[in-house]
C-alpha atoms as a PDB file:
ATOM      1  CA  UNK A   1      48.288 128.918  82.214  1.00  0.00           C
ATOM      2  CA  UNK A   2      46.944 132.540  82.930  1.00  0.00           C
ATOM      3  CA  UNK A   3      48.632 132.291  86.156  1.00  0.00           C
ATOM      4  CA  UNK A   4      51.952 131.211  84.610  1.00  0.00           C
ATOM      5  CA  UNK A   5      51.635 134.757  82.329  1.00  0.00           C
ATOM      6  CA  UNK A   6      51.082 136.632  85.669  1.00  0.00           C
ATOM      7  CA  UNK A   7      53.157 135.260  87.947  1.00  0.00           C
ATOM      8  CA  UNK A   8      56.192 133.787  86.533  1.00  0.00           C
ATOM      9  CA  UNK A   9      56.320 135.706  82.907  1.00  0.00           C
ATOM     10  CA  UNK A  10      55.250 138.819  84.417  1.00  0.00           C
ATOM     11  CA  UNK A  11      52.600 139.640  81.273  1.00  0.00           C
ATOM     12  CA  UNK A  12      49.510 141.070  83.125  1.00  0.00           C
ATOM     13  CA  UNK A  13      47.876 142.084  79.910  1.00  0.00           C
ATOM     14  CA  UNK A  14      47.966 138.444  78.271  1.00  0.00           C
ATOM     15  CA  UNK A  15      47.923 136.740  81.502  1.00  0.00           C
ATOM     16  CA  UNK A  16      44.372 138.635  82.104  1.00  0.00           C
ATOM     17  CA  UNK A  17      43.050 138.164  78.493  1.00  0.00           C
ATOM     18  CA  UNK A  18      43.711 134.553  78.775  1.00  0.00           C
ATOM     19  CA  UNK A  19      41.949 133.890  81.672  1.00  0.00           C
ATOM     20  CA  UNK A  20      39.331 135.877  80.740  1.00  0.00           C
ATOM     21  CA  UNK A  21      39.326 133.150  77.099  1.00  0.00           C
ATOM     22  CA  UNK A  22      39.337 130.373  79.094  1.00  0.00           C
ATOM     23  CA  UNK A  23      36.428 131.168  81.259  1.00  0.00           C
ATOM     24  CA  UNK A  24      34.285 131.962  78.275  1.00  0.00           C
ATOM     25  CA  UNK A  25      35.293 128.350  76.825  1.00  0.00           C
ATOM     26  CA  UNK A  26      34.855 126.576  80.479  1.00  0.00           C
ATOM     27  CA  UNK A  27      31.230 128.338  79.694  1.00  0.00           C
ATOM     28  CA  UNK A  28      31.269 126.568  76.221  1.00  0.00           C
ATOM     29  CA  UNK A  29      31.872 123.305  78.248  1.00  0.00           C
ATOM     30  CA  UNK A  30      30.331 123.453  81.220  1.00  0.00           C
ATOM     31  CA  UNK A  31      28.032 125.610  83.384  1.00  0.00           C
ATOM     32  CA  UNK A  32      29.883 123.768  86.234  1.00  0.00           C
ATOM     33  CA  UNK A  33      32.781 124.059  85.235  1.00  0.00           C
ATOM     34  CA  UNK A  34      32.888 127.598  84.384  1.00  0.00           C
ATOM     35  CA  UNK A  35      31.388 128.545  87.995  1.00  0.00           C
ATOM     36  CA  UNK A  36      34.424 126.347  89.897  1.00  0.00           C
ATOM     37  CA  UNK A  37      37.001 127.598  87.370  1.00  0.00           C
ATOM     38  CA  UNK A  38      35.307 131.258  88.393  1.00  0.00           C
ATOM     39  CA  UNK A  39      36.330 131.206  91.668  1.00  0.00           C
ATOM     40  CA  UNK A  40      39.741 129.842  90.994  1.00  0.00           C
ATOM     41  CA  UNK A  41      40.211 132.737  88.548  1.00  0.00           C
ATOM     42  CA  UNK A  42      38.703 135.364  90.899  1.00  0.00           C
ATOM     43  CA  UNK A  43      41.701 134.446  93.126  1.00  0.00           C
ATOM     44  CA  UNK A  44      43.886 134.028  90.749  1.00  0.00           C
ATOM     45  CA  UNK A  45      42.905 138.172  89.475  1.00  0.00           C
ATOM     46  CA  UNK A  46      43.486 139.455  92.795  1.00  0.00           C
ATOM     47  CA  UNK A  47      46.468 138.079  93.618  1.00  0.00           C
ATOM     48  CA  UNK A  48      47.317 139.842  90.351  1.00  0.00           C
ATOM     49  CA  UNK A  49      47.059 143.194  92.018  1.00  0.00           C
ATOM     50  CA  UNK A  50      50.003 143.436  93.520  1.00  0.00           C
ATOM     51  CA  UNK A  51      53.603 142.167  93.384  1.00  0.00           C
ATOM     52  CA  UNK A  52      54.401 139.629  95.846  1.00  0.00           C
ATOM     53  CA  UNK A  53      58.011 139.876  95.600  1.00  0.00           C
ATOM     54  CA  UNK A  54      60.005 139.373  99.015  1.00  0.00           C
ATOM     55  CA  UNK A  55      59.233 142.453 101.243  1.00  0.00           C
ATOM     56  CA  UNK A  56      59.240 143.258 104.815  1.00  0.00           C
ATOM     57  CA  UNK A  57      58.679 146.712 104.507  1.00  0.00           C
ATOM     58  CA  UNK A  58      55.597 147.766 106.684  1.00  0.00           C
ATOM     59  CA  UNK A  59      53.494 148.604 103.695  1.00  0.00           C
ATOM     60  CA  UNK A  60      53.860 146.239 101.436  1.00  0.00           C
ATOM     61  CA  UNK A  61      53.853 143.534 104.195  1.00  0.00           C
ATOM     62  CA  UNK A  62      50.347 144.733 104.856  1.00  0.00           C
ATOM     63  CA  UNK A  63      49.397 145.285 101.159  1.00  0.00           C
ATOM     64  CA  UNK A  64      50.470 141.502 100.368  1.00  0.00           C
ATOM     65  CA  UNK A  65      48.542 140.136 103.435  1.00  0.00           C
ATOM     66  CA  UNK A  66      45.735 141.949 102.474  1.00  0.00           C
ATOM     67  CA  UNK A  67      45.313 140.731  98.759  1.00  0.00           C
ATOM     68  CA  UNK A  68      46.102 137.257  99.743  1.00  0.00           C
ATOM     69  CA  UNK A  69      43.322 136.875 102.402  1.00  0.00           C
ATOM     70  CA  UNK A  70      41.079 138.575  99.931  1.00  0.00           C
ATOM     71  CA  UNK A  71      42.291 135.854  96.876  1.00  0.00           C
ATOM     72  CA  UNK A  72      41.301 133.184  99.883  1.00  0.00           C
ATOM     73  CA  UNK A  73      38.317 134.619 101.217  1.00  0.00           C
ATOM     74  CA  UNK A  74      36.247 136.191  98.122  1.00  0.00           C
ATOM     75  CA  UNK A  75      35.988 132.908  96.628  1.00  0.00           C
ATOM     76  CA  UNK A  76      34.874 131.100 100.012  1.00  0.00           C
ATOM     77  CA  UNK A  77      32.461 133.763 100.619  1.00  0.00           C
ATOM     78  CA  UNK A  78      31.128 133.445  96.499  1.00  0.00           C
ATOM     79  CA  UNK A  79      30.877 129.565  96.902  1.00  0.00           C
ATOM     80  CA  UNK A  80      29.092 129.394 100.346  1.00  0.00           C
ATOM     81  CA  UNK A  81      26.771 132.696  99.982  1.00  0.00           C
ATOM     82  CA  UNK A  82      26.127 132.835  95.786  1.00  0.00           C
ATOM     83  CA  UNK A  83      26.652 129.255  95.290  1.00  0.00           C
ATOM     84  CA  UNK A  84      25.320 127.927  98.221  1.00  0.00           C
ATOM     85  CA  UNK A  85      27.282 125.425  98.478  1.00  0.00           C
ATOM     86  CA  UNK A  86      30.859 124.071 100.505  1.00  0.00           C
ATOM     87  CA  UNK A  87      32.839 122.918  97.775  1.00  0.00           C
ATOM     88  CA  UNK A  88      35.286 124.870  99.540  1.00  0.00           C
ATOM     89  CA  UNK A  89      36.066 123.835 102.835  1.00  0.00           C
ATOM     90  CA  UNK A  90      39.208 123.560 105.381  1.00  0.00           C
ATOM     91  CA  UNK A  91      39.369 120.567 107.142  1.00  0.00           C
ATOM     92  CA  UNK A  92      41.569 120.890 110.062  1.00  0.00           C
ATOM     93  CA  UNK A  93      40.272 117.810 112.104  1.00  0.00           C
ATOM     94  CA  UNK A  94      39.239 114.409 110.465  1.00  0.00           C
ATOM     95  CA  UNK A  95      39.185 112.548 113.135  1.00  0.00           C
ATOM     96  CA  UNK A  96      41.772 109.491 111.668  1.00  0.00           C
ATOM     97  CA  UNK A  97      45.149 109.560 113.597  1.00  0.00           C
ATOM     98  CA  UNK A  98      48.484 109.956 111.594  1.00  0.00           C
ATOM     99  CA  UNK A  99      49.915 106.608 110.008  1.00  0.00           C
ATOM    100  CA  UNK A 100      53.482 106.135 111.335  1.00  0.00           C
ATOM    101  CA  UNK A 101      55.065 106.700 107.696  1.00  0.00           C
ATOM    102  CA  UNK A 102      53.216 109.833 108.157  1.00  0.00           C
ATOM    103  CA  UNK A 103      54.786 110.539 111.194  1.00  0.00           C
ATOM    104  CA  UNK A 104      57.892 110.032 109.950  1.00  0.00           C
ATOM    105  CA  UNK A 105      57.152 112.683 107.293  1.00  0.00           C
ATOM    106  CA  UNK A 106      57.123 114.800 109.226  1.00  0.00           C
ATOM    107  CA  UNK A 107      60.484 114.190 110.560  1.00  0.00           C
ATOM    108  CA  UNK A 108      61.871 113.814 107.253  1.00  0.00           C
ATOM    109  CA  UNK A 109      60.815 117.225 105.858  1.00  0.00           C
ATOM    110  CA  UNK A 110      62.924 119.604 108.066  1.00  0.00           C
ATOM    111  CA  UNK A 111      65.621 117.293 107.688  1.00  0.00           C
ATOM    112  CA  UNK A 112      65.619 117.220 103.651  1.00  0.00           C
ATOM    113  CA  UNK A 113      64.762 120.974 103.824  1.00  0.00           C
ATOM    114  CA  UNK A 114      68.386 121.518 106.303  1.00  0.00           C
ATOM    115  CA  UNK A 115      70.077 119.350 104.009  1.00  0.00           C
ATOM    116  CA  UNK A 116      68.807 120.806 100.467  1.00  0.00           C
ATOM    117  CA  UNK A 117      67.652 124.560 101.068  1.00  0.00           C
ATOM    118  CA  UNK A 118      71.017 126.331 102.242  1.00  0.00           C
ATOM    119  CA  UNK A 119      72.568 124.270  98.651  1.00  0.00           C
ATOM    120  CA  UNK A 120      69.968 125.934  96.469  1.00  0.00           C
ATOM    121  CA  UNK A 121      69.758 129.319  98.173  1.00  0.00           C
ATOM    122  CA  UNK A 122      73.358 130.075  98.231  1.00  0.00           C
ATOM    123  CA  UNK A 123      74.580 128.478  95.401  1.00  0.00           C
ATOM    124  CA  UNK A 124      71.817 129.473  92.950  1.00  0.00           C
ATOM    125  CA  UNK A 125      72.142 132.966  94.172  1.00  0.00           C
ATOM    126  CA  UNK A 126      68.009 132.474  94.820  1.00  0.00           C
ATOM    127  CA  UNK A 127      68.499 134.180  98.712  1.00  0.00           C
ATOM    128  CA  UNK A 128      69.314 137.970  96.781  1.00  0.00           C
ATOM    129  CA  UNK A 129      65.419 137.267  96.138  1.00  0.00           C
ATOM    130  CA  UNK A 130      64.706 138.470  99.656  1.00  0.00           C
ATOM    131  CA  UNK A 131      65.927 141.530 101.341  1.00  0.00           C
ATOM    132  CA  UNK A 132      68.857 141.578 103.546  1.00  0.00           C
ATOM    133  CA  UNK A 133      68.079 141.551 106.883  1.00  0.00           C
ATOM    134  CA  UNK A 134      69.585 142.677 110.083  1.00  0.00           C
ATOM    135  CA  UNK A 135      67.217 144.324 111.940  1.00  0.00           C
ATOM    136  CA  UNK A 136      65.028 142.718 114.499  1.00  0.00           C
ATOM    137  CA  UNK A 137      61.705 144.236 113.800  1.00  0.00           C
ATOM    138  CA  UNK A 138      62.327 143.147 109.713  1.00  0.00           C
ATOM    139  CA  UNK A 139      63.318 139.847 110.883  1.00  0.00           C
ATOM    140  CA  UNK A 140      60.359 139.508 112.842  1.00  0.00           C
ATOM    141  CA  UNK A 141      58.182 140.877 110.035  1.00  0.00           C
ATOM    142  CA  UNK A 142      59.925 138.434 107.597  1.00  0.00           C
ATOM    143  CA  UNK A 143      59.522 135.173 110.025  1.00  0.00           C
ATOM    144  CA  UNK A 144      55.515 136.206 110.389  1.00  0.00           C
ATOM    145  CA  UNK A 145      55.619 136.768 106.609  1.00  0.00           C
ATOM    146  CA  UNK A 146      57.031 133.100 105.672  1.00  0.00           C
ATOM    147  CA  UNK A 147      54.631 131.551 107.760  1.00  0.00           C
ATOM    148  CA  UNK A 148      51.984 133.259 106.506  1.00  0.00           C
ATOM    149  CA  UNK A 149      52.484 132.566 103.189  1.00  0.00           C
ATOM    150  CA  UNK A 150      53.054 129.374 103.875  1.00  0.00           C
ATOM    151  CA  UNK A 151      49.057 129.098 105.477  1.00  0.00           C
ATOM    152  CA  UNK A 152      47.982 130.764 102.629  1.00  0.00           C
ATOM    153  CA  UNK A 153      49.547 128.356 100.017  1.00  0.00           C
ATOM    154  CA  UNK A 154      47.540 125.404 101.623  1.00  0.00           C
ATOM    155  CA  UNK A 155      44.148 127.610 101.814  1.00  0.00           C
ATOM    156  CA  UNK A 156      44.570 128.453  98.453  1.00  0.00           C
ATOM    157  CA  UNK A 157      46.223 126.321  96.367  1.00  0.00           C
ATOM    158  CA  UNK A 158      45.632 122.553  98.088  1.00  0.00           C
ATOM    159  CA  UNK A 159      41.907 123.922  99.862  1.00  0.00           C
ATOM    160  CA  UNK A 160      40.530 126.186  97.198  1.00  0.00           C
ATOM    161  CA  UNK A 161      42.259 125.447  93.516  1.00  0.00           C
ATOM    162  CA  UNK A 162      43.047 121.540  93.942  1.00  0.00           C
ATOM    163  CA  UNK A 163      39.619 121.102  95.679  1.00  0.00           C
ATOM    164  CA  UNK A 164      37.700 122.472  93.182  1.00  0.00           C
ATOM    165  CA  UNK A 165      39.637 121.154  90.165  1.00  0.00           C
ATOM    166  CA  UNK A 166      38.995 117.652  91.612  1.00  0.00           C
ATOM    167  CA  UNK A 167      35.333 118.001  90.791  1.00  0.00           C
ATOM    168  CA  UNK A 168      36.302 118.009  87.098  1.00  0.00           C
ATOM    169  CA  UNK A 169      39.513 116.067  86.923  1.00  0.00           C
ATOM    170  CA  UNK A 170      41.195 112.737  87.929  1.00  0.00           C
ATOM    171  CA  UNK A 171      43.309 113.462  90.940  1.00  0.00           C
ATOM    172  CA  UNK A 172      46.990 113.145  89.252  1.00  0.00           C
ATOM    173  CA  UNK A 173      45.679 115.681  86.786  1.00  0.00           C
ATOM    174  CA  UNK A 174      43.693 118.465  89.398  1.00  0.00           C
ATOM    175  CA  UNK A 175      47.418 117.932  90.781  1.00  0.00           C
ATOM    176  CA  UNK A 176      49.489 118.857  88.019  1.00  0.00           C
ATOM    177  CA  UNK A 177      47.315 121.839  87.407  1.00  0.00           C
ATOM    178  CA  UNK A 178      47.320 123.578  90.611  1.00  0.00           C
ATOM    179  CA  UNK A 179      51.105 122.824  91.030  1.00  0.00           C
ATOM    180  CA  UNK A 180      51.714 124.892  87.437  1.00  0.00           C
ATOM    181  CA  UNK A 181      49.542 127.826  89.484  1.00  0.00           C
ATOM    182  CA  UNK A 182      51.400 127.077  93.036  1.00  0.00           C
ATOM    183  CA  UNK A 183      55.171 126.992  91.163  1.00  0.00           C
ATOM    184  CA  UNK A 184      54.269 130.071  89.118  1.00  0.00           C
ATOM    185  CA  UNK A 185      53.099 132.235  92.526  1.00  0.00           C
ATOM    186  CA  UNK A 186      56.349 131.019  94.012  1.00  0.00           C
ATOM    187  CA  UNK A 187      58.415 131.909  91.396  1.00  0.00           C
ATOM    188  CA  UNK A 188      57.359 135.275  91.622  1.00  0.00           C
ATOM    189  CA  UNK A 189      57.941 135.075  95.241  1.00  0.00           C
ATOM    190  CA  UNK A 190      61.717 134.509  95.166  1.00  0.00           C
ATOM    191  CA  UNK A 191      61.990 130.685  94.230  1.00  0.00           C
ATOM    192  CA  UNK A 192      63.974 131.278  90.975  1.00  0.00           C
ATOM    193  CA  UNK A 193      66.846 129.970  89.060  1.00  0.00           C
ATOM    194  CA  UNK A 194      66.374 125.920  89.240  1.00  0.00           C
ATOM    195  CA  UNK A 195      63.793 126.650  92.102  1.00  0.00           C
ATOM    196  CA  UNK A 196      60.961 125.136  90.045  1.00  0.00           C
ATOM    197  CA  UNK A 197      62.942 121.411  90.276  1.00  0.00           C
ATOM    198  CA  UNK A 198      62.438 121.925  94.313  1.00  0.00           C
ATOM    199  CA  UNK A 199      59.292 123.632  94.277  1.00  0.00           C
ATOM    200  CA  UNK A 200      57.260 121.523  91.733  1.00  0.00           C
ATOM    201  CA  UNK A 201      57.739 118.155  93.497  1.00  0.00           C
ATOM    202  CA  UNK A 202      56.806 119.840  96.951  1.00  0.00           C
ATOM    203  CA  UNK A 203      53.436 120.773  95.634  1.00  0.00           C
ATOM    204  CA  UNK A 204      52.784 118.020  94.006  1.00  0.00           C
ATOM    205  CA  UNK A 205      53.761 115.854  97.372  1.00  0.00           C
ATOM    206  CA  UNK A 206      51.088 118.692  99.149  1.00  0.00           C
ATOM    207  CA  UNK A 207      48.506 117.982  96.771  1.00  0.00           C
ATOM    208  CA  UNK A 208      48.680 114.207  96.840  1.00  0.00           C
ATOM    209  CA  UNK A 209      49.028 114.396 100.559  1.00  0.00           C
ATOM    210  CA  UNK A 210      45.722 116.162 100.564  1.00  0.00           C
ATOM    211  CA  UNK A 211      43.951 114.079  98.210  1.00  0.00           C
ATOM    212  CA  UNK A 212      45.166 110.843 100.826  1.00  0.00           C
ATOM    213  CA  UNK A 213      44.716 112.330 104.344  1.00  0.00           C
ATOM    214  CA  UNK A 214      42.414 115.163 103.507  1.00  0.00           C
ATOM    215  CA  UNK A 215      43.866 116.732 106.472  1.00  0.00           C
ATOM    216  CA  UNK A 216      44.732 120.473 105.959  1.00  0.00           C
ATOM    217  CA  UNK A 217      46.212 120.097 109.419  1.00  0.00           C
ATOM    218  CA  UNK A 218      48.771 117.649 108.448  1.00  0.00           C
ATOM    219  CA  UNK A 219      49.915 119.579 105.156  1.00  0.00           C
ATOM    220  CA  UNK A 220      49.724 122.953 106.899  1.00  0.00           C
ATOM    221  CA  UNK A 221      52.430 121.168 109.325  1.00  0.00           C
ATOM    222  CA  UNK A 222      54.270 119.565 106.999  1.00  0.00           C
ATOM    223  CA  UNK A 223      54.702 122.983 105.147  1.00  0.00           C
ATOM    224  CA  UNK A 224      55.338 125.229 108.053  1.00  0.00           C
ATOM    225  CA  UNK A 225      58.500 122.679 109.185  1.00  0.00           C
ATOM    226  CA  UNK A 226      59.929 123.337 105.682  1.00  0.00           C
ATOM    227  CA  UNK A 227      59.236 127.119 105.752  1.00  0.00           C
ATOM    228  CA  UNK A 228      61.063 127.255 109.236  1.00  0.00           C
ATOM    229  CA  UNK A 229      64.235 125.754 107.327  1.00  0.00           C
ATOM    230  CA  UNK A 230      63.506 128.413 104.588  1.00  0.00           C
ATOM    231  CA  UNK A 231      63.307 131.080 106.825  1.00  0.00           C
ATOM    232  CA  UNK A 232      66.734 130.224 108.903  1.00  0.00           C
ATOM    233  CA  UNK A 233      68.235 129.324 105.279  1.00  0.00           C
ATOM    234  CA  UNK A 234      67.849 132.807 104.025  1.00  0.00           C
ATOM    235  CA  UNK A 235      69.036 134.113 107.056  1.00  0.00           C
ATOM    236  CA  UNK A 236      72.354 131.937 106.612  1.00  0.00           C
ATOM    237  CA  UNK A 237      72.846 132.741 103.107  1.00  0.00           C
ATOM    238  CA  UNK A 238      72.533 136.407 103.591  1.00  0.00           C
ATOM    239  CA  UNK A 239      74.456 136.289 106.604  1.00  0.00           C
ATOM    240  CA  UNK A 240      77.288 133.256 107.113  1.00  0.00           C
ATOM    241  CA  UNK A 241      78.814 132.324 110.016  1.00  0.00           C
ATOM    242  CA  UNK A 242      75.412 133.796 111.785  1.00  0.00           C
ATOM    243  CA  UNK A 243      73.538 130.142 112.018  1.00  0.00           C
ATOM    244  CA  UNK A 244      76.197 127.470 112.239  1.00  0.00           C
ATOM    245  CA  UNK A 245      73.896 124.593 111.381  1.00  0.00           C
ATOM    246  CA  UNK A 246      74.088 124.273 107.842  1.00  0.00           C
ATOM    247  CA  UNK A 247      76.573 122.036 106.083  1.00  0.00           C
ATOM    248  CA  UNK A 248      76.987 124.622 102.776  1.00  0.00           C
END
């Protein structure tokens, strides 16, 4: 809940004091608890840092980067060198070979994603969330910066929050919780209006996904296909007639 204050209400002060109150009653609860929910909040507070609206601009697309690998890598580092410990981990191989219904997934994602994206962008008005962008080296910066945040979501919210949530919590409910934190980020990010009703059900798919393959490969894939459709989508919107392969 401290991350919906921060990200999607905006109220540092309360969204701060509350996750400061809800470490101290993790404590009350559990000593493992409170040192998983930690690290969660430690990312959580430095994401906090800075705004992650849309923005290609050279600095902030550095300043963003910057605080996200730290909200990623500050708890790894805490967990394998205080801890000692790999309760956080990133699985890229697992050695098990895709199912075909997860093959066809895979298909299905960029072709939902062309179908539903360029409805809610335009329509909602959510694409005057990003900058409009003509020029090449902006466009550039804003493809890299999709994609990265689109790593970054799976590091952080599937490998780091869900992961260590599951220690506590029955899967469906880990779930649940780290979509309110994903949902809330992405708000903030640009996802607004009736975003939430796209953006809710996507990271609860990632997080079940997880919990079933526990392949970050396979989500990381499945979410970069729909961030390429987000990418060109926003393009579209700002700019019609420029990409004549959407239906809206």
């Amino acid at each position: 809940m401290s991350a919906f204050l921060l990200f999607a209400l905006q109220l540092a002060g309360w969204g701060h004091a509350l996750l400061v109150v809800s470490l101290f009653g993790a404590w009350a609860v559990s000593r493992e608890l409170v040192k998983d929910l930690a690290l969660v909040g430690i990312g959580i507070a430095i994401v906090s840092t800075t705004s992650v609206e849309a923005d290609v601009s050279w600095d902030r697309f550095f300043t963003i980067g910057t605080v996200l690998l730290f909200a990623v890598g500050v708890p790894y580092v805490v967990d394998r060198f205080v801890y000692r410990r790999d309760a956080i981990r990133f699985p890229w191989r697992t050695g098990q070979r895709w199912t075909r219904l997860e093959k066809g997934y895979l298909v299905a994602v960029p072709v939902l994603g062309w179908l539903i994206l360029p409805y809610y962008f335009i329509t909602s008005g959510a694409y005057l969330n990003w900058p409009h962008i003509t020029d090449r080296s902006e466009l550039a910066r804003f493809f890299v910066g999709v994609n990265f945040v689109g790593t970054w979501d799976e590091l952080f919210f599937i490998c780091t929050c869900f992961a260590l949530l599951r220690r506590h919590f029955e899967v469906w409910r880990a779930n649940v919780l780290q979509a309110v934190i994903f949902v809330s980020f992405l708000w903030e990010l640009g996802y607004r209006e009736w975003g939430p009703f796209l953006t809710a059900p996507f990271a609860l798919l990632q997080g079940w996904i997880f919990s079933r393959t526990g392949s970050l490969t396979y989500v990381l894939i499945v979410h970069l296909l729909f961030d390429v459709v987000v990418f060109l989508a926003i393009v579209h919107a700002h700019n019609p007639g420029a990409l004549p392969i959407f239906l809206v």
